[in-house]
N, C-alpha and C. Protein backbone atom coordinates (compact mmCIF):
# COMPACT_ATOMS: atom_id res chain seq x y z
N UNK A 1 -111.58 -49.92 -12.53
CA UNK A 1 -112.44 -48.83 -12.96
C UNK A 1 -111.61 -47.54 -12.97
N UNK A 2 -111.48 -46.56 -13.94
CA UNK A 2 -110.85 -45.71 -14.08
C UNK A 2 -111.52 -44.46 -13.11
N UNK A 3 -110.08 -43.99 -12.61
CA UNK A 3 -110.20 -42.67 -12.13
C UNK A 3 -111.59 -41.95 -11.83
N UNK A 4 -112.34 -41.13 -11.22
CA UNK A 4 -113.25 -40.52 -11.08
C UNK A 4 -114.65 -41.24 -11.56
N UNK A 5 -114.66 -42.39 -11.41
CA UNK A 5 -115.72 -43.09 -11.84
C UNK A 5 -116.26 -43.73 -10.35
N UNK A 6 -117.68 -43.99 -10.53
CA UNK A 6 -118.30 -44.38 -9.48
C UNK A 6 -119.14 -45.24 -9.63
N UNK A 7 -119.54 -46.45 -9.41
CA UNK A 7 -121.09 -47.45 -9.35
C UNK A 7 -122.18 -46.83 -8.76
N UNK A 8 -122.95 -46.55 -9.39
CA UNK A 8 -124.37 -45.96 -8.21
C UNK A 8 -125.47 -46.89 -8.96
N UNK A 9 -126.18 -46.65 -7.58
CA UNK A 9 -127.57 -47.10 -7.68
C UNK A 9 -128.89 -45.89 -7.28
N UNK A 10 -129.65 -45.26 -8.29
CA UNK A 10 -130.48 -44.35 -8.00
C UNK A 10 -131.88 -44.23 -7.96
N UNK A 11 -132.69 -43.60 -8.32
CA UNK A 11 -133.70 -43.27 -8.66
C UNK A 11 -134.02 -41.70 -9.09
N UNK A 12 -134.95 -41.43 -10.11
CA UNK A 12 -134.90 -39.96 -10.77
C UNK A 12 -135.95 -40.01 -11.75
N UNK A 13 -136.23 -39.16 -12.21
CA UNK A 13 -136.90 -38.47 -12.94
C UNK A 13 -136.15 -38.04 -14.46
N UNK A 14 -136.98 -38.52 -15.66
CA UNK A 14 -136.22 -38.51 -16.86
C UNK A 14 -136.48 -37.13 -17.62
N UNK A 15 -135.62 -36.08 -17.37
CA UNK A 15 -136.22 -34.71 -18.04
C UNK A 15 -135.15 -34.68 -19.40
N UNK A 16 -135.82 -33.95 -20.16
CA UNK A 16 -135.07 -33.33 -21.23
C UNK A 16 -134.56 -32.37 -20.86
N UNK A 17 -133.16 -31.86 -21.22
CA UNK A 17 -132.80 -30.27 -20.83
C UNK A 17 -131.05 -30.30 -21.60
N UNK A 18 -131.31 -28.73 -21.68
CA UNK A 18 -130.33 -28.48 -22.58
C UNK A 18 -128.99 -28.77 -22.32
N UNK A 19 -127.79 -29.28 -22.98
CA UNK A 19 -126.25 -29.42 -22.32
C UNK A 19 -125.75 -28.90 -22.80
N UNK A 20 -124.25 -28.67 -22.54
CA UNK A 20 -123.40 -28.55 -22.99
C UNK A 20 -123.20 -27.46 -23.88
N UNK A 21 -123.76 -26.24 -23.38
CA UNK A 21 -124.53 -24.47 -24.18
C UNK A 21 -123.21 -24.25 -24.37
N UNK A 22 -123.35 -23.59 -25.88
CA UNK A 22 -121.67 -22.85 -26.37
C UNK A 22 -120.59 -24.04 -27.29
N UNK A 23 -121.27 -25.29 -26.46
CA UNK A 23 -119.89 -26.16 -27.68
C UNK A 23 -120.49 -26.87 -28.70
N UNK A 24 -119.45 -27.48 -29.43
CA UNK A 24 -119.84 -28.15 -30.56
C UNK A 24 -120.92 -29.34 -30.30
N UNK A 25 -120.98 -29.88 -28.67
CA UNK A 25 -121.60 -30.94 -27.96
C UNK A 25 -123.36 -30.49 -27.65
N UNK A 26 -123.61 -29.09 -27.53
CA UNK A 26 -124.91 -28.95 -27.45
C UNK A 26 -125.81 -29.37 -27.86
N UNK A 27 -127.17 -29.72 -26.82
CA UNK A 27 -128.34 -30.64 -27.61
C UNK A 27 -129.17 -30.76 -26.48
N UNK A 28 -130.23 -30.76 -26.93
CA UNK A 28 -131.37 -31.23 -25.65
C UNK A 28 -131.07 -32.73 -25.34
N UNK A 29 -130.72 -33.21 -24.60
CA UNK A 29 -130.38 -34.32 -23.86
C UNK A 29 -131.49 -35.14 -22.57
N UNK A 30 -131.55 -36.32 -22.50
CA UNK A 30 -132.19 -36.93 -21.79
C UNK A 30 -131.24 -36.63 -20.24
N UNK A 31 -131.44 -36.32 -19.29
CA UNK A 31 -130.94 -35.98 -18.36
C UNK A 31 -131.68 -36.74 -17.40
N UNK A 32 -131.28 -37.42 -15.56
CA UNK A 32 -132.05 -37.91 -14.83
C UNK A 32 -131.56 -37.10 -13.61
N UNK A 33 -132.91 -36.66 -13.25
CA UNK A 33 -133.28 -35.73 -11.84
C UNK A 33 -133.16 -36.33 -10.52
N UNK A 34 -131.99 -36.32 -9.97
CA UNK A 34 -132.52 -37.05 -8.32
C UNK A 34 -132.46 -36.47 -7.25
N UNK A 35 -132.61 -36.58 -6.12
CA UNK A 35 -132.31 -35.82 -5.01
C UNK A 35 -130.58 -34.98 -5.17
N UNK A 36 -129.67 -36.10 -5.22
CA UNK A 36 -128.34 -35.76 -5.19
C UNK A 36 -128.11 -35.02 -6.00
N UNK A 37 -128.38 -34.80 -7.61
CA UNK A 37 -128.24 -34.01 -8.71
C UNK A 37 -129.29 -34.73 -10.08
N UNK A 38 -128.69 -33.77 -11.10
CA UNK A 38 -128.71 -33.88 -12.28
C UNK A 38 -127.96 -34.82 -13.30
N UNK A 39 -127.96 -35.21 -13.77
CA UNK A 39 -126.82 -36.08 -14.77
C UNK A 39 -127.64 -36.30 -16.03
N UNK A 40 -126.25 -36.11 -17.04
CA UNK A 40 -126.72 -36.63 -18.22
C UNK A 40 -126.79 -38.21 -18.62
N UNK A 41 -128.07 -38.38 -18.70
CA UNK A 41 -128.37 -39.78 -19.33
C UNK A 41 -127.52 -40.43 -20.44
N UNK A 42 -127.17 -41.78 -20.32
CA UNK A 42 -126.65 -42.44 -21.24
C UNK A 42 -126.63 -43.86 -20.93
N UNK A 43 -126.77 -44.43 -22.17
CA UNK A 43 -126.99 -46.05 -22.01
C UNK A 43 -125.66 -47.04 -22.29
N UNK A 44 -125.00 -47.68 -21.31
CA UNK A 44 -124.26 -48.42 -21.58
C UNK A 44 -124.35 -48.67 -23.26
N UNK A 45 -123.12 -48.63 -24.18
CA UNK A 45 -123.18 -49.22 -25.53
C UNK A 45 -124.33 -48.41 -26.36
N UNK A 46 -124.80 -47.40 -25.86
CA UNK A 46 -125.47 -47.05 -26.53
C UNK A 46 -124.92 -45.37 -26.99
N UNK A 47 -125.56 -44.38 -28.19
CA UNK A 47 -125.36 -43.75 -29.12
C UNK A 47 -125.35 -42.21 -27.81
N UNK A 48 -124.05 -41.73 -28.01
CA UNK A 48 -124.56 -40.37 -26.99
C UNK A 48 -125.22 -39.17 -27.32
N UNK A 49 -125.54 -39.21 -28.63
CA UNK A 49 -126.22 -37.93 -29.06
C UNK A 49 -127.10 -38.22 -29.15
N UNK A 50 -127.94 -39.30 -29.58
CA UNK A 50 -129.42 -39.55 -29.81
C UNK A 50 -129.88 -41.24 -29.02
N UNK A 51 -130.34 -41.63 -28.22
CA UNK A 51 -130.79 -43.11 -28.07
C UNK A 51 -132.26 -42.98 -27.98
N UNK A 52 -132.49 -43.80 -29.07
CA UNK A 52 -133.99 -43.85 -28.64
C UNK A 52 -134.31 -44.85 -27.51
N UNK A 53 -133.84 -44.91 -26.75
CA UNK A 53 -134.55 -46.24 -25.92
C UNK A 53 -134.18 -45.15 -24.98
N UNK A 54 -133.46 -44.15 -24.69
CA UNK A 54 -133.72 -43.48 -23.18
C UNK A 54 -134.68 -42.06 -23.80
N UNK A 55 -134.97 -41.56 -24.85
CA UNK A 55 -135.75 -40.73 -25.25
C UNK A 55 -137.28 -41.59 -24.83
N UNK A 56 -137.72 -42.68 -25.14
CA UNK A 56 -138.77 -43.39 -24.54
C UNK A 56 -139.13 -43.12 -23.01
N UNK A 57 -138.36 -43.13 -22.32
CA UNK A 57 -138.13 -42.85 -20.56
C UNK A 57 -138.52 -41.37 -20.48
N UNK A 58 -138.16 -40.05 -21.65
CA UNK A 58 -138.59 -38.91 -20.91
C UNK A 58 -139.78 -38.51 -19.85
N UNK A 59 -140.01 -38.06 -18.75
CA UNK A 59 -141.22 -37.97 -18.35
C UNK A 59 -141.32 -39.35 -17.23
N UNK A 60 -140.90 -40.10 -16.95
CA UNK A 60 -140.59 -41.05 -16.42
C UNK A 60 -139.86 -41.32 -15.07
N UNK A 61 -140.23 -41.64 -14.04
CA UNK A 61 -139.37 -42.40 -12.74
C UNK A 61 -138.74 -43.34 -13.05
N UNK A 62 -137.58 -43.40 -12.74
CA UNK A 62 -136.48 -45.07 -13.25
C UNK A 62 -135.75 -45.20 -12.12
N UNK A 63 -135.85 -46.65 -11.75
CA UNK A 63 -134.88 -46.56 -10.30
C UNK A 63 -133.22 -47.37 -11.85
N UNK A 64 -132.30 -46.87 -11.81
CA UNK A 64 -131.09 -47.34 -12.23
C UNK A 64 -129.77 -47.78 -11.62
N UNK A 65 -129.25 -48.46 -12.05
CA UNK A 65 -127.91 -48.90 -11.56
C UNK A 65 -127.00 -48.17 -13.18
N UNK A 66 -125.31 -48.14 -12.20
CA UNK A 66 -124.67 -47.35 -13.53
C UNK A 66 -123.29 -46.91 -12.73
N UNK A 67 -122.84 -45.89 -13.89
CA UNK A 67 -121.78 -45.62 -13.18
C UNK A 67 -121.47 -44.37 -13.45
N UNK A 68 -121.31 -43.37 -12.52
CA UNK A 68 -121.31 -41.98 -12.61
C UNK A 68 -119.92 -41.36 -12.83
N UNK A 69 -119.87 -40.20 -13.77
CA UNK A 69 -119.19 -39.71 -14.46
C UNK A 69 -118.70 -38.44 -13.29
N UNK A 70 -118.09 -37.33 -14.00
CA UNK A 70 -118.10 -35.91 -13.30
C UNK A 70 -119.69 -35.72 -13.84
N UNK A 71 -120.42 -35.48 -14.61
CA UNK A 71 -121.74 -35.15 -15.09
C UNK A 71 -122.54 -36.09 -15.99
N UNK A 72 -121.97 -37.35 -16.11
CA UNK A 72 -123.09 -38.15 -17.52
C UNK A 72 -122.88 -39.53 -16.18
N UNK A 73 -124.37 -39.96 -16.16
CA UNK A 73 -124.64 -41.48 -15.61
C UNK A 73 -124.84 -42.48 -16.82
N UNK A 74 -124.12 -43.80 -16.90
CA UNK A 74 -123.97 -43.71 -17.84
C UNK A 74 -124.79 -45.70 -17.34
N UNK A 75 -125.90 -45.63 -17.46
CA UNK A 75 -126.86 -46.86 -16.92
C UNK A 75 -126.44 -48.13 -17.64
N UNK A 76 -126.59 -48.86 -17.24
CA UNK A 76 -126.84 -50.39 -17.61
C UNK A 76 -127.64 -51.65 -17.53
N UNK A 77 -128.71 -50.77 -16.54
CA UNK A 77 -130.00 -51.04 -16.22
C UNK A 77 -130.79 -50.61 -15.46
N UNK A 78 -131.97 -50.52 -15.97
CA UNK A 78 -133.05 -49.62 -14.93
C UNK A 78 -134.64 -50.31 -15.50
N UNK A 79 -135.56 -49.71 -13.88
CA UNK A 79 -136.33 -50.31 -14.26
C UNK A 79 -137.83 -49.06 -14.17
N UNK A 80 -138.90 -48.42 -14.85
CA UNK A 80 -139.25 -47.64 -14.95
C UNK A 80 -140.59 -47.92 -13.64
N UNK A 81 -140.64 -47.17 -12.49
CA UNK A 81 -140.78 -47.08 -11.43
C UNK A 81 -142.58 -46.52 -11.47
């Protein structure tokens, strides 16, 4: 596993909220809320600017497994809580 990467197992809250203000990367983003932090949502193999299958989850408790970035969790399964 490369450098600064981590396996977690969480639970959170699926909010929308803005990223990445000022760059070419900005966008309201699916983000998951937990005790420990914030992170930007992302689905294993899946599209980073738009997925509809984690846009479905907004508003949502998900306990997930994944692997954490400096700021993007990047799931491979979760189950909506």
């Amino acid at each position: 596993m490369p450098v600064g990467y981590k396996p977690i197992e969480t639970t959170g809250q699926v909010i929308k909220q803005q990223t990445a203000k000022g760059s070419k990367s900005e966008r309201r983003a699916p983000m998951l809320a937990t005790k420990e932090g914030t992170y930007i949502l992302r689905r294993r193999g899946g599209n980073p600017f738009f997925d509809p299958e984690l846009e479905k989850l907004v508003g949502q408790t998900i306990h997930c497994k994944g692997i954490l970035t400096e700021h993007t969790l990047i799931i491979s399964s979760w189950d909506v809580q």
